[in-house]
PDB file of N, CA and C in Angstrom:
ATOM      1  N   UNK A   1       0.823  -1.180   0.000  1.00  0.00           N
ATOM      2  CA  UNK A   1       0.000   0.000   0.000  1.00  0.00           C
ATOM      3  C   UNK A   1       0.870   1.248   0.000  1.00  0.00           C
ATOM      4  N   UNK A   2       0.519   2.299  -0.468  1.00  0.00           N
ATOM      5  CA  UNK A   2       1.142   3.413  -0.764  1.00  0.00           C
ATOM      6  C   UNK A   2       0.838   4.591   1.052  1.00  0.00           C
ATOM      7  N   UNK A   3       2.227   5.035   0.966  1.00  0.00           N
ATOM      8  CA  UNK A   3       1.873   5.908   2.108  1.00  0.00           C
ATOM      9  C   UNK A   3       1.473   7.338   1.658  1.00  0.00           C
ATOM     10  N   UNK A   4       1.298   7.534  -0.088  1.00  0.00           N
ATOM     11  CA  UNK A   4       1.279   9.042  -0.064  1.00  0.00           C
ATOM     12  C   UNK A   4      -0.456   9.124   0.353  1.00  0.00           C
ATOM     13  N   UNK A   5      -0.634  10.552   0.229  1.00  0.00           N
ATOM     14  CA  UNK A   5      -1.742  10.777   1.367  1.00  0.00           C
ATOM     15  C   UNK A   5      -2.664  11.254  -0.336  1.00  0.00           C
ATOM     16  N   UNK A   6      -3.589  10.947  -0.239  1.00  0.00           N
ATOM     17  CA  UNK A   6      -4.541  11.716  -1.559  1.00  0.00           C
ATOM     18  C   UNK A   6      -6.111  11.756  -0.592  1.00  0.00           C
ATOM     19  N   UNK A   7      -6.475  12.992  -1.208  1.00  0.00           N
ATOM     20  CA  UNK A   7      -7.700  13.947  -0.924  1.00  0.00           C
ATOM     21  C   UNK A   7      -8.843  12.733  -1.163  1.00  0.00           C
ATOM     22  N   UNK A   8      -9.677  13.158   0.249  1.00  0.00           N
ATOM     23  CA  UNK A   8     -10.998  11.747  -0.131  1.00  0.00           C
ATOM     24  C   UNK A   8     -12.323  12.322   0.371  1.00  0.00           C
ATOM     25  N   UNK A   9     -13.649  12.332  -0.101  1.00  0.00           N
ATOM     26  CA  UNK A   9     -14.408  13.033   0.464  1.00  0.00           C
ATOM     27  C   UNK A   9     -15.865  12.011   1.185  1.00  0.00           C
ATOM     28  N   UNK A  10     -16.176  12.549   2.361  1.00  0.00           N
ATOM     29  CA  UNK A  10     -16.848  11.337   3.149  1.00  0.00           C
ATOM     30  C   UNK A  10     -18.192  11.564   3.483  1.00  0.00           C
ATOM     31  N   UNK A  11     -19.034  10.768   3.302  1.00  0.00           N
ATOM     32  CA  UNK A  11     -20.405  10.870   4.046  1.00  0.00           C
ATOM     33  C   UNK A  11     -20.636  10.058   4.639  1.00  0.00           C
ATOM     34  N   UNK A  12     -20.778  10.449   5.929  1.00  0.00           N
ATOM     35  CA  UNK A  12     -20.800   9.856   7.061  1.00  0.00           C
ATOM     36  C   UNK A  12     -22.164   8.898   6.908  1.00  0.00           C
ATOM     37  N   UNK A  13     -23.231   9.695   6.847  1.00  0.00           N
ATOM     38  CA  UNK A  13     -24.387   9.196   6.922  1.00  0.00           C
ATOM     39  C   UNK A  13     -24.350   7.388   6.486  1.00  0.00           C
ATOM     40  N   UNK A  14     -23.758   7.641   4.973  1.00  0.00           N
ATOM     41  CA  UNK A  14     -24.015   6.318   3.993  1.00  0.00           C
ATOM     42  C   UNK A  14     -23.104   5.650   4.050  1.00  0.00           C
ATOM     43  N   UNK A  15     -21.818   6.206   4.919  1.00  0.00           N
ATOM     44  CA  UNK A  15     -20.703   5.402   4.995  1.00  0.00           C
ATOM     45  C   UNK A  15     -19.945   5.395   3.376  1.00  0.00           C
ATOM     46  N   UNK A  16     -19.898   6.463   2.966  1.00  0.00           N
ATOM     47  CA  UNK A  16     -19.010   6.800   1.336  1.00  0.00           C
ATOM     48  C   UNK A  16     -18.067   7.090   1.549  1.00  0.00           C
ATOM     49  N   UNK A  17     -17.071   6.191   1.259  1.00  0.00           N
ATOM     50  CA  UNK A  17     -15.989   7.164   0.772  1.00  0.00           C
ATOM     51  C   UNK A  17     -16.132   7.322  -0.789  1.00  0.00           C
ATOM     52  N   UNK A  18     -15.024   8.556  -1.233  1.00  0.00           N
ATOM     53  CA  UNK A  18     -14.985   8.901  -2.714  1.00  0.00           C
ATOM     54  C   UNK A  18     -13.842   9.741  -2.846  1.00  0.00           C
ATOM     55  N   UNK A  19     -13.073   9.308  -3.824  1.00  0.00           N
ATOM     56  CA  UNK A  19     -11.896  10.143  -4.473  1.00  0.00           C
ATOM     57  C   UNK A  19     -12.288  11.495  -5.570  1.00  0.00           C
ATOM     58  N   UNK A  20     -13.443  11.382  -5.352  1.00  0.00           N
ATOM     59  CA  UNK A  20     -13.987  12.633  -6.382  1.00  0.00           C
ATOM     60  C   UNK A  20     -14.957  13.500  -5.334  1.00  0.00           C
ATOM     61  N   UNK A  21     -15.022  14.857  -5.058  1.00  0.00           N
ATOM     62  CA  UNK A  21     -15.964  15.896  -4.952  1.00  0.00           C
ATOM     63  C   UNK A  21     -17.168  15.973  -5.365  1.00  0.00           C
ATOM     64  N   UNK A  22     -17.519  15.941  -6.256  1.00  0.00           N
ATOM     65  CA  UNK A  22     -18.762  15.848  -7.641  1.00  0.00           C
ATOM     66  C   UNK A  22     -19.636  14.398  -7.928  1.00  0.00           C
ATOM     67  N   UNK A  23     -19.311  12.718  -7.515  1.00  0.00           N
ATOM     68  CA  UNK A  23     -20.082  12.072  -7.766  1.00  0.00           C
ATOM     69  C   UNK A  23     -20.820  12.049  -6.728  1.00  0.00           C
ATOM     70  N   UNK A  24     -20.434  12.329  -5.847  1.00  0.00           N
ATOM     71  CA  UNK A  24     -21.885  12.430  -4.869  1.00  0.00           C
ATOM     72  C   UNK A  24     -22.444  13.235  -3.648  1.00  0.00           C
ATOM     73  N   UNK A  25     -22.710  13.596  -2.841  1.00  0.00           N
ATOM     74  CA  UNK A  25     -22.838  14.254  -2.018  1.00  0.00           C
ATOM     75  C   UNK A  25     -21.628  13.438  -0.976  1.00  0.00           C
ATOM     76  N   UNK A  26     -21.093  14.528   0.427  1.00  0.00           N
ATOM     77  CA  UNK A  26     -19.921  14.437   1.183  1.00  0.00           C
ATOM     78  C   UNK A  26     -20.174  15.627   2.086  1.00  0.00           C
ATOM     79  N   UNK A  27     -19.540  15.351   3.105  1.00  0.00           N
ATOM     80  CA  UNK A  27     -19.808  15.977   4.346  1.00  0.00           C
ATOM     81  C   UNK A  27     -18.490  16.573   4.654  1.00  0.00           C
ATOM     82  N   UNK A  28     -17.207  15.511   4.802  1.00  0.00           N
ATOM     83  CA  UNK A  28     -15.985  15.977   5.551  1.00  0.00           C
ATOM     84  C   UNK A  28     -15.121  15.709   4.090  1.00  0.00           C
ATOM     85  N   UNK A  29     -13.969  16.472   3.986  1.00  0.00           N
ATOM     86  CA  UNK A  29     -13.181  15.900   3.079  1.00  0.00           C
ATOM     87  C   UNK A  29     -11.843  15.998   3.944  1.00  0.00           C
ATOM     88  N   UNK A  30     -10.933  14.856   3.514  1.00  0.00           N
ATOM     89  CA  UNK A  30      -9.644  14.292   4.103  1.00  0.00           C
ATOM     90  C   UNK A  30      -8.728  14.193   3.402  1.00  0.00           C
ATOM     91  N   UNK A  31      -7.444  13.839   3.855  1.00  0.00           N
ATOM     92  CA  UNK A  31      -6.402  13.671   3.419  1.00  0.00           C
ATOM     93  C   UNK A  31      -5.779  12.266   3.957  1.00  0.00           C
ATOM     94  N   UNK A  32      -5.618  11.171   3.293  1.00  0.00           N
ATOM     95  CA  UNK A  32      -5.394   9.764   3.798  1.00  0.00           C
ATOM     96  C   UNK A  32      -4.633   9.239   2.971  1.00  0.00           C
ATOM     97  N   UNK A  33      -3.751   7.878   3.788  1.00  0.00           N
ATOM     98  CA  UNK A  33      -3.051   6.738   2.695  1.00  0.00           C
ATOM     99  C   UNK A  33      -3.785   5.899   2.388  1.00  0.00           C
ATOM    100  N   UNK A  34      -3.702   4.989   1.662  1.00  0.00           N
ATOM    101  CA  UNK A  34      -4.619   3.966   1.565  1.00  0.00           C
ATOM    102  C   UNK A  34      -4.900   3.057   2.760  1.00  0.00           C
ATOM    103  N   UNK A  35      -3.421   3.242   3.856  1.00  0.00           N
ATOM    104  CA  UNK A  35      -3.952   2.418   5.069  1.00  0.00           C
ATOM    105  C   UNK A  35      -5.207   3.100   6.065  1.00  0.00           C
ATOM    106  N   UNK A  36      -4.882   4.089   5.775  1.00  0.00           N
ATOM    107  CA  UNK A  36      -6.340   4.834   6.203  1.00  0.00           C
ATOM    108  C   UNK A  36      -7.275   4.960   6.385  1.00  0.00           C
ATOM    109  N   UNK A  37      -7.264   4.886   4.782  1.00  0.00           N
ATOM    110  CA  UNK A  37      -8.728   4.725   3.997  1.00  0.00           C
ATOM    111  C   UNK A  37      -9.358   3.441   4.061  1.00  0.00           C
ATOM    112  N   UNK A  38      -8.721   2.466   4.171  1.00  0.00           N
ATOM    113  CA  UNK A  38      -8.793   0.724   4.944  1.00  0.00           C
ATOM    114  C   UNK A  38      -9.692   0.932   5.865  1.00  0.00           C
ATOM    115  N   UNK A  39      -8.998   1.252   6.895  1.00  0.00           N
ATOM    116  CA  UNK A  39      -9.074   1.728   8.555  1.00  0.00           C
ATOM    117  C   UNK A  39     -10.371   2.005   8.393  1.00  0.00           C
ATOM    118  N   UNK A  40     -10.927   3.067   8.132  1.00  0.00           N
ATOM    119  CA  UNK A  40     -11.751   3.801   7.670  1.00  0.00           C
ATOM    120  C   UNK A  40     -13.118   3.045   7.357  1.00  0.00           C
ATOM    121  N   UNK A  41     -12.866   2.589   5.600  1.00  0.00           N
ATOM    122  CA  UNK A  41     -13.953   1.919   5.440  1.00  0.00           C
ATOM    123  C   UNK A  41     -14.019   0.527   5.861  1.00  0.00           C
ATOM    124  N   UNK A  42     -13.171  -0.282   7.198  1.00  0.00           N
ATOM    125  CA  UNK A  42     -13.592  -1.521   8.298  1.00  0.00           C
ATOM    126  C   UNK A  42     -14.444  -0.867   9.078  1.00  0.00           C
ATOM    127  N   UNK A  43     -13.960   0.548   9.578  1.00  0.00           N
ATOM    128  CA  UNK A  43     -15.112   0.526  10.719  1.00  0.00           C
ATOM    129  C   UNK A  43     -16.943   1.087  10.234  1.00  0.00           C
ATOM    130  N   UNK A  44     -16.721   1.319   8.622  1.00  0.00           N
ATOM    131  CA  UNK A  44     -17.959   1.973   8.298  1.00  0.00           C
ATOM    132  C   UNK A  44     -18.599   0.642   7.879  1.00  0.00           C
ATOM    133  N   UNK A  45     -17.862  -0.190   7.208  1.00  0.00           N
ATOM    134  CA  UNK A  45     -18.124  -1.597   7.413  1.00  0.00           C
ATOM    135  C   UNK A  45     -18.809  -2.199   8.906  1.00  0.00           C
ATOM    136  N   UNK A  46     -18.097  -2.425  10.094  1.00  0.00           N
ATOM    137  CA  UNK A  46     -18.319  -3.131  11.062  1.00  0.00           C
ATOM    138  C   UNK A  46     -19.654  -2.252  11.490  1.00  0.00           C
ATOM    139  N   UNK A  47     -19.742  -1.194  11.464  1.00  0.00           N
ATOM    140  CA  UNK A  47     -21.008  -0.223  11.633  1.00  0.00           C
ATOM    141  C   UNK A  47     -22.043  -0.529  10.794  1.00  0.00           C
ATOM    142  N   UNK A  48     -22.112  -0.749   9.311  1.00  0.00           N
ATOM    143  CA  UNK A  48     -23.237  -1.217   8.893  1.00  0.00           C
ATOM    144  C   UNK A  48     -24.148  -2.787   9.457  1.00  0.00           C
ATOM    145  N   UNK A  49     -22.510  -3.653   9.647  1.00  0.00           N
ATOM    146  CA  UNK A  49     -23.203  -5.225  10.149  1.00  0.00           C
ATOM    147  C   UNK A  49     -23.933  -5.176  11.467  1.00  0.00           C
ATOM    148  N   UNK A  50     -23.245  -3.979  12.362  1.00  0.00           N
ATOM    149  CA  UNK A  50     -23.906  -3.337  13.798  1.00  0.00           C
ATOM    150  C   UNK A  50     -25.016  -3.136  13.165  1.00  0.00           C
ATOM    151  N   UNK A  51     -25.535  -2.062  12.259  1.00  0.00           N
ATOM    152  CA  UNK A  51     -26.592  -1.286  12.192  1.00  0.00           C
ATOM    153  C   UNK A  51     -27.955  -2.809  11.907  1.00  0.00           C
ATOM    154  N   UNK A  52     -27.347  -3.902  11.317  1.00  0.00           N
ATOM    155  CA  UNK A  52     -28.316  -4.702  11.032  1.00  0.00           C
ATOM    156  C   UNK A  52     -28.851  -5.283  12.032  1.00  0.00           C
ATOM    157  N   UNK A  53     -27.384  -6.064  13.075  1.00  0.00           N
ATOM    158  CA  UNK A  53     -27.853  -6.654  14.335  1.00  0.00           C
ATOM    159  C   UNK A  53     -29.288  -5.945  15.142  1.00  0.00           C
ATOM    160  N   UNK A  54     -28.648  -4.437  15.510  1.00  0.00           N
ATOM    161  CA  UNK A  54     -29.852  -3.877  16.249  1.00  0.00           C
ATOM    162  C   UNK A  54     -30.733  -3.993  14.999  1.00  0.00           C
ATOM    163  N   UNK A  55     -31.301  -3.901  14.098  1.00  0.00           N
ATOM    164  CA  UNK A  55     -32.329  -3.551  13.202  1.00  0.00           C
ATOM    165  C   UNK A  55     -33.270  -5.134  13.739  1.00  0.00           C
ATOM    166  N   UNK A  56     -32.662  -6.241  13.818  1.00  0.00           N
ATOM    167  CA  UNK A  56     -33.148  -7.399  14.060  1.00  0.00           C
ATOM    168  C   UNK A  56     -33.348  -7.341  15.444  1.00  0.00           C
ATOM    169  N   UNK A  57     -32.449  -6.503  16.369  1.00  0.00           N
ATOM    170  CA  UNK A  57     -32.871  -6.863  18.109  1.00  0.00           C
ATOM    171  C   UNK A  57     -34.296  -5.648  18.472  1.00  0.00           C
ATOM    172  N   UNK A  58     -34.164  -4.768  18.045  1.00  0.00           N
ATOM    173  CA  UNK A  58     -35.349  -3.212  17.521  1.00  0.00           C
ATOM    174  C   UNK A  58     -36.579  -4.275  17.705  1.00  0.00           C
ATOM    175  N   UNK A  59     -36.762  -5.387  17.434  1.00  0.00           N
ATOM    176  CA  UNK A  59     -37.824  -6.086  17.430  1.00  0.00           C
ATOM    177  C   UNK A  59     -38.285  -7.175  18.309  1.00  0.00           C
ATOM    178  N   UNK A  60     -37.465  -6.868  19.580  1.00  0.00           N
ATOM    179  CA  UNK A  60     -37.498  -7.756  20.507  1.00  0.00           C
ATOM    180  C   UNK A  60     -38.193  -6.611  21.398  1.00  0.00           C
ATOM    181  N   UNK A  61     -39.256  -6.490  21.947  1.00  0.00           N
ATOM    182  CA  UNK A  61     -39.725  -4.849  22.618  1.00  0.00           C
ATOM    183  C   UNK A  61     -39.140  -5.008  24.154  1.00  0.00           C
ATOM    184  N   UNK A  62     -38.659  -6.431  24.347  1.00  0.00           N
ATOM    185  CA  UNK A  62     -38.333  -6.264  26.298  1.00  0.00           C
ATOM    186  C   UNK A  62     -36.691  -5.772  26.129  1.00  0.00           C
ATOM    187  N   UNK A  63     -36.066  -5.272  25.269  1.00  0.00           N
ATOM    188  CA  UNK A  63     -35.255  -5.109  25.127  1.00  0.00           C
ATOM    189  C   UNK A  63     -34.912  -3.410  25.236  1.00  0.00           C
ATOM    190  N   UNK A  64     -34.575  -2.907  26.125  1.00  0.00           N
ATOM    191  CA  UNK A  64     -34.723  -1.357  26.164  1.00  0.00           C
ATOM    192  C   UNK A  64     -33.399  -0.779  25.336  1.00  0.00           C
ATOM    193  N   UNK A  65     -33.535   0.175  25.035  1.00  0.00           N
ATOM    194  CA  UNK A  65     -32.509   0.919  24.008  1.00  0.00           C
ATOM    195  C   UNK A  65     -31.256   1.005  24.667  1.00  0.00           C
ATOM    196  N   UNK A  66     -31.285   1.585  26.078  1.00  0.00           N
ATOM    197  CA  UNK A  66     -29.771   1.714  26.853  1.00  0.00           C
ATOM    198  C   UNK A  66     -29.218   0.331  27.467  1.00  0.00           C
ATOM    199  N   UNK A  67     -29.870  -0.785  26.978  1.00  0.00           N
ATOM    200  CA  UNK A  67     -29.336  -1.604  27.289  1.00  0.00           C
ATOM    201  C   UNK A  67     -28.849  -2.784  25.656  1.00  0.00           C
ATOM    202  N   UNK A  68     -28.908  -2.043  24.970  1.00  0.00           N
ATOM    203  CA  UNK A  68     -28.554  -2.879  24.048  1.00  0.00           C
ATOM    204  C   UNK A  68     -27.355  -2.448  23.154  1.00  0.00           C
ATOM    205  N   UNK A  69     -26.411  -3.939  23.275  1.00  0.00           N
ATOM    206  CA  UNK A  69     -25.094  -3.538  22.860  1.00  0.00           C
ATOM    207  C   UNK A  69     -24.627  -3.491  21.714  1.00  0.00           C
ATOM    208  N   UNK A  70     -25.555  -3.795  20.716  1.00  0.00           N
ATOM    209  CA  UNK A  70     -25.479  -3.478  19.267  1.00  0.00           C
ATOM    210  C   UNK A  70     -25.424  -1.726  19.111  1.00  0.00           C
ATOM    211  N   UNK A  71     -26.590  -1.327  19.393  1.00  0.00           N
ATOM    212  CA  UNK A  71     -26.305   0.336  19.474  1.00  0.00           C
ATOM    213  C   UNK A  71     -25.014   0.707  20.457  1.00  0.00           C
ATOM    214  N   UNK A  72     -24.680   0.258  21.261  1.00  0.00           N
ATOM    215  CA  UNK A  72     -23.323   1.177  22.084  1.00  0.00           C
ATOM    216  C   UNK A  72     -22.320   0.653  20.647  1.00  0.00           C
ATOM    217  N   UNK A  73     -22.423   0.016  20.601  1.00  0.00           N
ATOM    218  CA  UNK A  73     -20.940  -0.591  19.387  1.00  0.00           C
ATOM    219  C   UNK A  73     -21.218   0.188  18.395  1.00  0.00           C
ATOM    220  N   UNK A  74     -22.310   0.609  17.609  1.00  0.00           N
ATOM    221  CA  UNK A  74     -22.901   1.269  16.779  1.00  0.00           C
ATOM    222  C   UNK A  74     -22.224   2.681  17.235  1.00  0.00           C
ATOM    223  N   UNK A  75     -22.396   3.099  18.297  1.00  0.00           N
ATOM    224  CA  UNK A  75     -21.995   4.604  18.875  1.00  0.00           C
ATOM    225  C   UNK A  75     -20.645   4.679  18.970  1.00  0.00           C
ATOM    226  N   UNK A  76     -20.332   3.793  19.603  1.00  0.00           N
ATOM    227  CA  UNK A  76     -18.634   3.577  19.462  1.00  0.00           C
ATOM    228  C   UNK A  76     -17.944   3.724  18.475  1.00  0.00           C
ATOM    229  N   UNK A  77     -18.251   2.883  17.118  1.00  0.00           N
ATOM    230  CA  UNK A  77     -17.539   3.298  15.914  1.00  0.00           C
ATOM    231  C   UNK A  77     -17.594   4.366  15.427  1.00  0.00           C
ATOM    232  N   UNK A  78     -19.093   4.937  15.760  1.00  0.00           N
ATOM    233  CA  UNK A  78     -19.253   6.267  14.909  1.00  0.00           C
ATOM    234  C   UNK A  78     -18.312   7.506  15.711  1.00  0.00           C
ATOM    235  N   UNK A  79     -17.814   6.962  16.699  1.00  0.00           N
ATOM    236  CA  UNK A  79     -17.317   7.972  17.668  1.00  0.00           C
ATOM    237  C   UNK A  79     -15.516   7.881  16.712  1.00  0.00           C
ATOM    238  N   UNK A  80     -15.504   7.104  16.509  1.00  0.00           N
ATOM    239  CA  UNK A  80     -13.842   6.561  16.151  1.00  0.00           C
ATOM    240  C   UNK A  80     -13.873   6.752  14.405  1.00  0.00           C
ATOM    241  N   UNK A  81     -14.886   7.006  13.921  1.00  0.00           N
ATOM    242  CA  UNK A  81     -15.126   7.276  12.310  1.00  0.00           C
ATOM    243  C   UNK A  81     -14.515   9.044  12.631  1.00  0.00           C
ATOM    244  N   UNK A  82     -15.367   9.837  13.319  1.00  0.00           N
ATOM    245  CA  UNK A  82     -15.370  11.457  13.740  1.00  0.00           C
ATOM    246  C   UNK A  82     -14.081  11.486  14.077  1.00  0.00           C
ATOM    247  N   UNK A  83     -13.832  10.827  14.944  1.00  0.00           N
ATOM    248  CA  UNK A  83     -11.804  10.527  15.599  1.00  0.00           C
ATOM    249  C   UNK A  83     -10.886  10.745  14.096  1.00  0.00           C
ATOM    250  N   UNK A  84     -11.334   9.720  13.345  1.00  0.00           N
ATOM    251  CA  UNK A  84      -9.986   9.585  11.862  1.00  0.00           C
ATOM    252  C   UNK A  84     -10.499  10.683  11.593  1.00  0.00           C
ATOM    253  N   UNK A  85     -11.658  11.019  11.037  1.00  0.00           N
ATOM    254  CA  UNK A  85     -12.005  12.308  10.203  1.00  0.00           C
ATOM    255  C   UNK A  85     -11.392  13.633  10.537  1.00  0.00           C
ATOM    256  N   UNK A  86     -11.316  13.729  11.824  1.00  0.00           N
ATOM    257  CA  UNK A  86     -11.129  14.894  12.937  1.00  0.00           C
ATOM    258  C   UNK A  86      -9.692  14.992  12.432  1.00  0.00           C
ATOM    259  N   UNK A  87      -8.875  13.677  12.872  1.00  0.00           N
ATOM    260  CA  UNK A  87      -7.129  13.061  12.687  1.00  0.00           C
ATOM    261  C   UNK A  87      -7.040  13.593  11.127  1.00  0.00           C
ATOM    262  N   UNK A  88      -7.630  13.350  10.514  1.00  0.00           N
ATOM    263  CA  UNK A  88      -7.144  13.175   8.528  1.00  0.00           C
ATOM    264  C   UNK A  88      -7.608  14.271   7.969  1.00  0.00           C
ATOM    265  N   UNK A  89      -8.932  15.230   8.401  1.00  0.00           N
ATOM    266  CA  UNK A  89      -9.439  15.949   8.047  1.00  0.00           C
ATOM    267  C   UNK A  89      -8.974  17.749   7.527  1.00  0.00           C
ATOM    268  N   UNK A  90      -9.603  18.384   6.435  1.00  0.00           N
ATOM    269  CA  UNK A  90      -9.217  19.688   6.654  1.00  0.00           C
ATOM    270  C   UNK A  90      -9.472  20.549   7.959  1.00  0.00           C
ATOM    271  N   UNK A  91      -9.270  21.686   8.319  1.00  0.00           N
ATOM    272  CA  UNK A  91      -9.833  22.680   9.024  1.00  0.00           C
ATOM    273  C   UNK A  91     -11.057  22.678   9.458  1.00  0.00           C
ATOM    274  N   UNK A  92     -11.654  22.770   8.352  1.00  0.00           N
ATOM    275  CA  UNK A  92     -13.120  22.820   7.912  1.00  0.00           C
ATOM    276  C   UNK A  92     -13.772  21.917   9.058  1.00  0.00           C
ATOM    277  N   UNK A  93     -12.804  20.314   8.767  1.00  0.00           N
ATOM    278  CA  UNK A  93     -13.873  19.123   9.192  1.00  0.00           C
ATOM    279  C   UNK A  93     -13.638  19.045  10.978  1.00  0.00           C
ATOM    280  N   UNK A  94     -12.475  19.568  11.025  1.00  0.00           N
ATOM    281  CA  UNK A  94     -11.841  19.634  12.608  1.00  0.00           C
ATOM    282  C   UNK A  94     -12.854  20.381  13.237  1.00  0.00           C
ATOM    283  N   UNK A  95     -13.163  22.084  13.032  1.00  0.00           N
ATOM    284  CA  UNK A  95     -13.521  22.808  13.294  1.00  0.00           C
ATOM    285  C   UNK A  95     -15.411  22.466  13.336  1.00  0.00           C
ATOM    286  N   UNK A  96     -15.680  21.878  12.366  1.00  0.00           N
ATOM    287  CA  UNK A  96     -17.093  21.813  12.411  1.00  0.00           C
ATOM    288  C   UNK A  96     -17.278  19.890  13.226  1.00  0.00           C
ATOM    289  N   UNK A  97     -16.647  19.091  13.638  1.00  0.00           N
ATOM    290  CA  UNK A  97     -16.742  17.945  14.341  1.00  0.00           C
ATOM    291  C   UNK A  97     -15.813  18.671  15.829  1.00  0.00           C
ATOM    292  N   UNK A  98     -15.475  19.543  15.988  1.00  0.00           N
ATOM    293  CA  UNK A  98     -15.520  19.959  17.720  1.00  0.00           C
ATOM    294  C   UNK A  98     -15.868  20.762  17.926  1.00  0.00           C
ATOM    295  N   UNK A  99     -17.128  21.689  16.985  1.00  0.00           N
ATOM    296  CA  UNK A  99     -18.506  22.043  17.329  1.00  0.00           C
ATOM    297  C   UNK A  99     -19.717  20.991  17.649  1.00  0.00           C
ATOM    298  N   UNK A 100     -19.780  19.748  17.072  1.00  0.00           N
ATOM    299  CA  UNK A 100     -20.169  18.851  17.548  1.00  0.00           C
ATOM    300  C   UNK A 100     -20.623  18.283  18.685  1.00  0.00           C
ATOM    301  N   UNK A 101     -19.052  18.201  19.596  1.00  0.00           N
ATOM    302  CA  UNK A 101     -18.725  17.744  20.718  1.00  0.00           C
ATOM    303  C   UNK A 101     -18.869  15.857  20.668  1.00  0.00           C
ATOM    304  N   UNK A 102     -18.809  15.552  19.878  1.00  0.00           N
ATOM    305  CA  UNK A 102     -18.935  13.991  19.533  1.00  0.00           C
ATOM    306  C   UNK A 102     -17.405  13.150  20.214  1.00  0.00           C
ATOM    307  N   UNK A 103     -16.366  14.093  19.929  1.00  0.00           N
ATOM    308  CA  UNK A 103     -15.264  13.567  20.586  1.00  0.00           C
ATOM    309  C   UNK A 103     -14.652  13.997  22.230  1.00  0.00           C
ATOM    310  N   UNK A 104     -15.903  14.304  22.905  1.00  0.00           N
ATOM    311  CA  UNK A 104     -16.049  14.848  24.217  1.00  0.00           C
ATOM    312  C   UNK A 104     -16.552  13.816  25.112  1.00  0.00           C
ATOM    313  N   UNK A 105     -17.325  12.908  24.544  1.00  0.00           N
ATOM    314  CA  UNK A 105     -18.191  12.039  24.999  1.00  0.00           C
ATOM    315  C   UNK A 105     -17.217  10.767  25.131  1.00  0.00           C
ATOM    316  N   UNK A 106     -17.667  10.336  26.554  1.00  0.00           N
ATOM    317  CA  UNK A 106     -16.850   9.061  26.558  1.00  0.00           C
ATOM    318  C   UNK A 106     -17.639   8.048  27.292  1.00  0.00           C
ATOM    319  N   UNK A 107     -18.152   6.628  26.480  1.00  0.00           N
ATOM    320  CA  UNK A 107     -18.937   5.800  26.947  1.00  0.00           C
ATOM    321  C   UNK A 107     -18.271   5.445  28.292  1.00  0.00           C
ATOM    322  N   UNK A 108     -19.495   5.121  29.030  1.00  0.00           N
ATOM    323  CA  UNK A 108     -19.196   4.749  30.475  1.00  0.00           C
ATOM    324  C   UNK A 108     -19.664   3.055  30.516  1.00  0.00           C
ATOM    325  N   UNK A 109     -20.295   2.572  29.428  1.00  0.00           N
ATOM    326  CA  UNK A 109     -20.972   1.347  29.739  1.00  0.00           C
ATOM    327  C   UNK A 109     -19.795   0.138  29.288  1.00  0.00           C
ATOM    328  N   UNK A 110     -19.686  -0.744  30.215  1.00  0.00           N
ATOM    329  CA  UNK A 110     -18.936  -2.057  29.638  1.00  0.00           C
ATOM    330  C   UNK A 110     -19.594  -2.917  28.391  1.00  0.00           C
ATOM    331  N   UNK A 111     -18.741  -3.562  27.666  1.00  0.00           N
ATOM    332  CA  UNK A 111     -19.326  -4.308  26.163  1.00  0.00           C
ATOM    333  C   UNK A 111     -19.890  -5.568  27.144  1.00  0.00           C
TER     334      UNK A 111
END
């Protein structure tokens, strides 16, 4: 893998990455190696297979929301997605993710 760093633009929401500005909508844009960008799209990865688990536990109703560990893992990654972005990011993305306060927050609950 290459260590030079090339411009990547991200939406968080859908979990995109993209080497282009223009094919789609993007939220933060970065500067990453490809080990990065790896890094990156595992945990937007491990976050979607999260997002399914709870989608299937969502339907168990004795199951209350603060107790279910599909969503903390779910919160967790998204906390560590904002982390690289914050780490790799322009100005822009620094400045508008610690208006946020997303990287202030620190889970208190055990997995």
């Amino acid at each position: 893998m290459s260590d030079q760093k090339r411009t990547y633009y991200i939406e968080v929401g859908s979990g995109e990455i993209s080497s282009s500005s223009t094919d789609s909508p993007w939220n933060f844009k970065i500067e990453a190696t490809d080990e990065e960008i790896t890094k990156l799209r595992e945990i937007f990865d491990s976050n979607y297979a999260t997002d399914e688990q709870g989608f299937f536990r969502s339907h168990v109703p004795y199951i209350q929301y603060h107790y279910d560990r599909e969503n903390d893992a779910y919160d967790r990654n998204l906390q560590q997605v904002y982390q690289m972005i914050h780490d790799l990011g322009d100005e822009e993305a620094r400045n508008h993710i610690e208006s946020m306060g997303i990287l202030d927050v620190n889970p208190t609950k055990d997995e």
